[in-house]
Protein backbone atom coordinates (compact mmCIF):
# COMPACT_ATOMS: atom_id res chain seq x y z
CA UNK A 1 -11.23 18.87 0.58
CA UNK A 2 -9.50 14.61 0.01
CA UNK A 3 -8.60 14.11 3.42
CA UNK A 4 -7.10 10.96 4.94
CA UNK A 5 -8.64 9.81 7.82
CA UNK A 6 -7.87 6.97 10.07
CA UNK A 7 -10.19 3.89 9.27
CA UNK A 8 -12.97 2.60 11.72
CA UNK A 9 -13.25 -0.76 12.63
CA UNK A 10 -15.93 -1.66 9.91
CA UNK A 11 -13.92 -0.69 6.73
CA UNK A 12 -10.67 -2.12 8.73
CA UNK A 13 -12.31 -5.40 8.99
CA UNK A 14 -13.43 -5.56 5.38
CA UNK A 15 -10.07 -4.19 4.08
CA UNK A 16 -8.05 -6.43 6.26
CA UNK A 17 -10.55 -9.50 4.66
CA UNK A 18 -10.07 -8.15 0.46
CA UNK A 19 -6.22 -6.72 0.96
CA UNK A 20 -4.90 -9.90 2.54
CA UNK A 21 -6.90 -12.10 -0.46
CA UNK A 22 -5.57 -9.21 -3.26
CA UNK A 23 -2.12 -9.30 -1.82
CA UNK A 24 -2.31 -13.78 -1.68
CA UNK A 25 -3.44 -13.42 -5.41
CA UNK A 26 -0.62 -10.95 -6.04
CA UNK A 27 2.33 -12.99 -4.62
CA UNK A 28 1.13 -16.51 -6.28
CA UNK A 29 1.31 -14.46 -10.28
CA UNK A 30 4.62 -13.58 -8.96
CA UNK A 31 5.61 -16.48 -7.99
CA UNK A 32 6.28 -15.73 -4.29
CA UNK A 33 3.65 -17.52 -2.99
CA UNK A 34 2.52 -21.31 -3.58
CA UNK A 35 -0.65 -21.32 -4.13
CA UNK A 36 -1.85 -23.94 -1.78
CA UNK A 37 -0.35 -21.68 1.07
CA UNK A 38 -0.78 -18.18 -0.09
CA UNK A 39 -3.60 -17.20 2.02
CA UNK A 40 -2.15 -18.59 5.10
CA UNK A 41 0.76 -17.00 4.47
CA UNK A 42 -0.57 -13.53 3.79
CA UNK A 43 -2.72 -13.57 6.94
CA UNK A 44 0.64 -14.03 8.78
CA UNK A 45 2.32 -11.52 7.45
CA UNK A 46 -0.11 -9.07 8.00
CA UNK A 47 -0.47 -10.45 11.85
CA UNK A 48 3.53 -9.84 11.74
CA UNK A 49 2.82 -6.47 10.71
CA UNK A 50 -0.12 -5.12 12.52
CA UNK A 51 -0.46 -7.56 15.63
CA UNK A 52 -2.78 -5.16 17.14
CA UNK A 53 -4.74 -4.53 13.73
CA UNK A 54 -5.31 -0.95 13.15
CA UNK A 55 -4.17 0.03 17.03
CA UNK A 56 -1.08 -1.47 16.14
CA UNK A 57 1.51 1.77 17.30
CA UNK A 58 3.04 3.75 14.39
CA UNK A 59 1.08 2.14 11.64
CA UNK A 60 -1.44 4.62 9.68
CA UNK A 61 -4.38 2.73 8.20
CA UNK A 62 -6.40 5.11 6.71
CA UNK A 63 -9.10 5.63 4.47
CA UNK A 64 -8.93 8.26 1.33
CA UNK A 65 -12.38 10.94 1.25
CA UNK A 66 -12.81 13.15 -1.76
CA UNK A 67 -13.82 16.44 -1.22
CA UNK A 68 -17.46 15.71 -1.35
CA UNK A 69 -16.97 13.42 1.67
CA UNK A 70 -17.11 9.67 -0.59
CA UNK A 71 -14.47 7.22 1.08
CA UNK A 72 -12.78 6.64 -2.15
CA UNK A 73 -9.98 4.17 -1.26
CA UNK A 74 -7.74 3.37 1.57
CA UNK A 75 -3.71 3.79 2.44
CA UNK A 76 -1.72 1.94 4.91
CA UNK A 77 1.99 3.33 5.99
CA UNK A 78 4.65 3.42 8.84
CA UNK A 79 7.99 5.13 9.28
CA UNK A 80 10.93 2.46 9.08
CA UNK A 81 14.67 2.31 9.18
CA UNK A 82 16.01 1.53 5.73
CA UNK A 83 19.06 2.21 4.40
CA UNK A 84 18.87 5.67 3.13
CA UNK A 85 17.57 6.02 6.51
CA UNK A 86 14.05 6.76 8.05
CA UNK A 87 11.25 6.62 5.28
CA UNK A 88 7.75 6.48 5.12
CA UNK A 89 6.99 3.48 4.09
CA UNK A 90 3.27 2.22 2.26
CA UNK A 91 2.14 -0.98 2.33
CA UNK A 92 -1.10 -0.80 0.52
CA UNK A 93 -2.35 2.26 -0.96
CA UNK A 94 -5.65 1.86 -3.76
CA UNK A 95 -8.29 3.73 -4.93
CA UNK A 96 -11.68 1.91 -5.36
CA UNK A 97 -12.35 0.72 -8.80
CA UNK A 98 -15.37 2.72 -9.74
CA UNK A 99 -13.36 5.80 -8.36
CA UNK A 100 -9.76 5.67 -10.58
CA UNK A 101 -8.33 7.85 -12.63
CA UNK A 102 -9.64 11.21 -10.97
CA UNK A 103 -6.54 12.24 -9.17
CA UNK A 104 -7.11 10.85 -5.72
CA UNK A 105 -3.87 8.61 -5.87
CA UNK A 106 -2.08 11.76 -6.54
CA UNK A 107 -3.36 13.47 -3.56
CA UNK A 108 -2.63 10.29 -1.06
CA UNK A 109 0.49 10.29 -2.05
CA UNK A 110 1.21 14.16 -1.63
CA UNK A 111 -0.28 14.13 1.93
CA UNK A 112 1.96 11.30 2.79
CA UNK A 113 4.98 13.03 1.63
CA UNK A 114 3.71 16.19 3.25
CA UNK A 115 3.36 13.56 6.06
CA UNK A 116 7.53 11.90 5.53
CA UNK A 117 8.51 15.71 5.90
CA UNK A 118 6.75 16.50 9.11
CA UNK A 119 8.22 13.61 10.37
CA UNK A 120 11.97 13.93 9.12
CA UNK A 121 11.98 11.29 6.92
CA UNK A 122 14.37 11.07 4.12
CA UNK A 123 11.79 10.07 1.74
CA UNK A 124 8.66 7.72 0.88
CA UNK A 125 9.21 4.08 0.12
CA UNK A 126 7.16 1.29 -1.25
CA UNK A 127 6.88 -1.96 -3.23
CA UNK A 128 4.61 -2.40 -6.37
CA UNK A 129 4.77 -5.76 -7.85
CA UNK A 130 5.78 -5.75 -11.71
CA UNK A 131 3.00 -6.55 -13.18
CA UNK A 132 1.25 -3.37 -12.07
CA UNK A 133 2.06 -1.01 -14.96
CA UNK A 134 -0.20 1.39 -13.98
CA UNK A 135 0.68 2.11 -10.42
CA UNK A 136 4.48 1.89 -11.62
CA UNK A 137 3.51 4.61 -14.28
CA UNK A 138 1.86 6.86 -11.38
CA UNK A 139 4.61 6.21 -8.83
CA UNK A 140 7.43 7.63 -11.93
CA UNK A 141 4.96 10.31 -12.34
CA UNK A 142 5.26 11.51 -9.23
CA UNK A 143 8.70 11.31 -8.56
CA UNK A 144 9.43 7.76 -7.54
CA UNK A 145 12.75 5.55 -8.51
CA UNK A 146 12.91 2.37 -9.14
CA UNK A 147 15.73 1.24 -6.80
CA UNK A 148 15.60 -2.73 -7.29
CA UNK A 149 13.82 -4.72 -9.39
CA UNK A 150 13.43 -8.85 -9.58
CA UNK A 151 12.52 -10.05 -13.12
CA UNK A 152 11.67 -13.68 -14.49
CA UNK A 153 11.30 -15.41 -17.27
CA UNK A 154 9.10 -18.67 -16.77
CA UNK A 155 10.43 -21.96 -18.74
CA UNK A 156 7.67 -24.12 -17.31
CA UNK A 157 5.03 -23.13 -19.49
């Protein structure tokens, strides 16, 4: 049965190391991020985040195991205040490469809705940067909204 299942230190430390790099990469081809700084400034935000790495209280870093028992990707979420009030909220959520397109995204994200429900939440939140057409395709397909989104149009080239 896909389970998810909190991570150990071992696959923390290496997803800490390749998440913080993906999510440098992702901010500089969004132009977030300078590139000169855009490590340094991911490994602070994730220190702001998790201070206490995967012990850090009311953050679930987990990793996603197929029903043959394979660790198949990871997910990392919290509950937050927003505005429509208490969500779930995912920071990272991937399947490994070699492992897409079999369903497993679908069946994070239903446990972690099964998981905003047991919780009270008023729903699941998260941010996918735009240039990620599949994810944005998945996260429609499963019932999510786009509720803001930040376009531009580069001049500089």
């Amino acid at each position: 049965m896909f389970r998810l299942e909190p991570m150990d230190a071992a696959t923390y430390e290496a997803w800490r190391v390749k998440s913080t790099q993906g999510y440098a990469a992702e901010k500089v081809a969004a132009g977030n991020y300078p590139e000169a700084d855009a490590q340094r400034l991911a490994e602070a935000e994730f220190m702001t985040l998790l201070p206490n790495g995967r012990e850090t209280p009311g953050h679930e870093i987990r990793s996603m195991f197929s029903d043959a028992g394979e660790r198949v990707g990871h997910a990392w979420f919290t509950i937050e205040k927003r505005d429509v009030g208490e969500v779930v909220f995912i920071y990272d959520i991937a399947v490994d490469p070699d492992r897409r397109r079999r369903g497993y995204a679908r069946l994070a994200l239903a446990e972690i809705e099964a998981y905003a429900r047991e919780h009270g939440c008023a729903g699941v939140m998260l941010h996918v940067f735009g240039s990620n057409a599949a994810a944005r395709e998945l996260y429609r397909s499963v019932g999510f909204e786009e509720t803001n989104v930040i376009m531009l149009k580069r001049v500089d080239a």
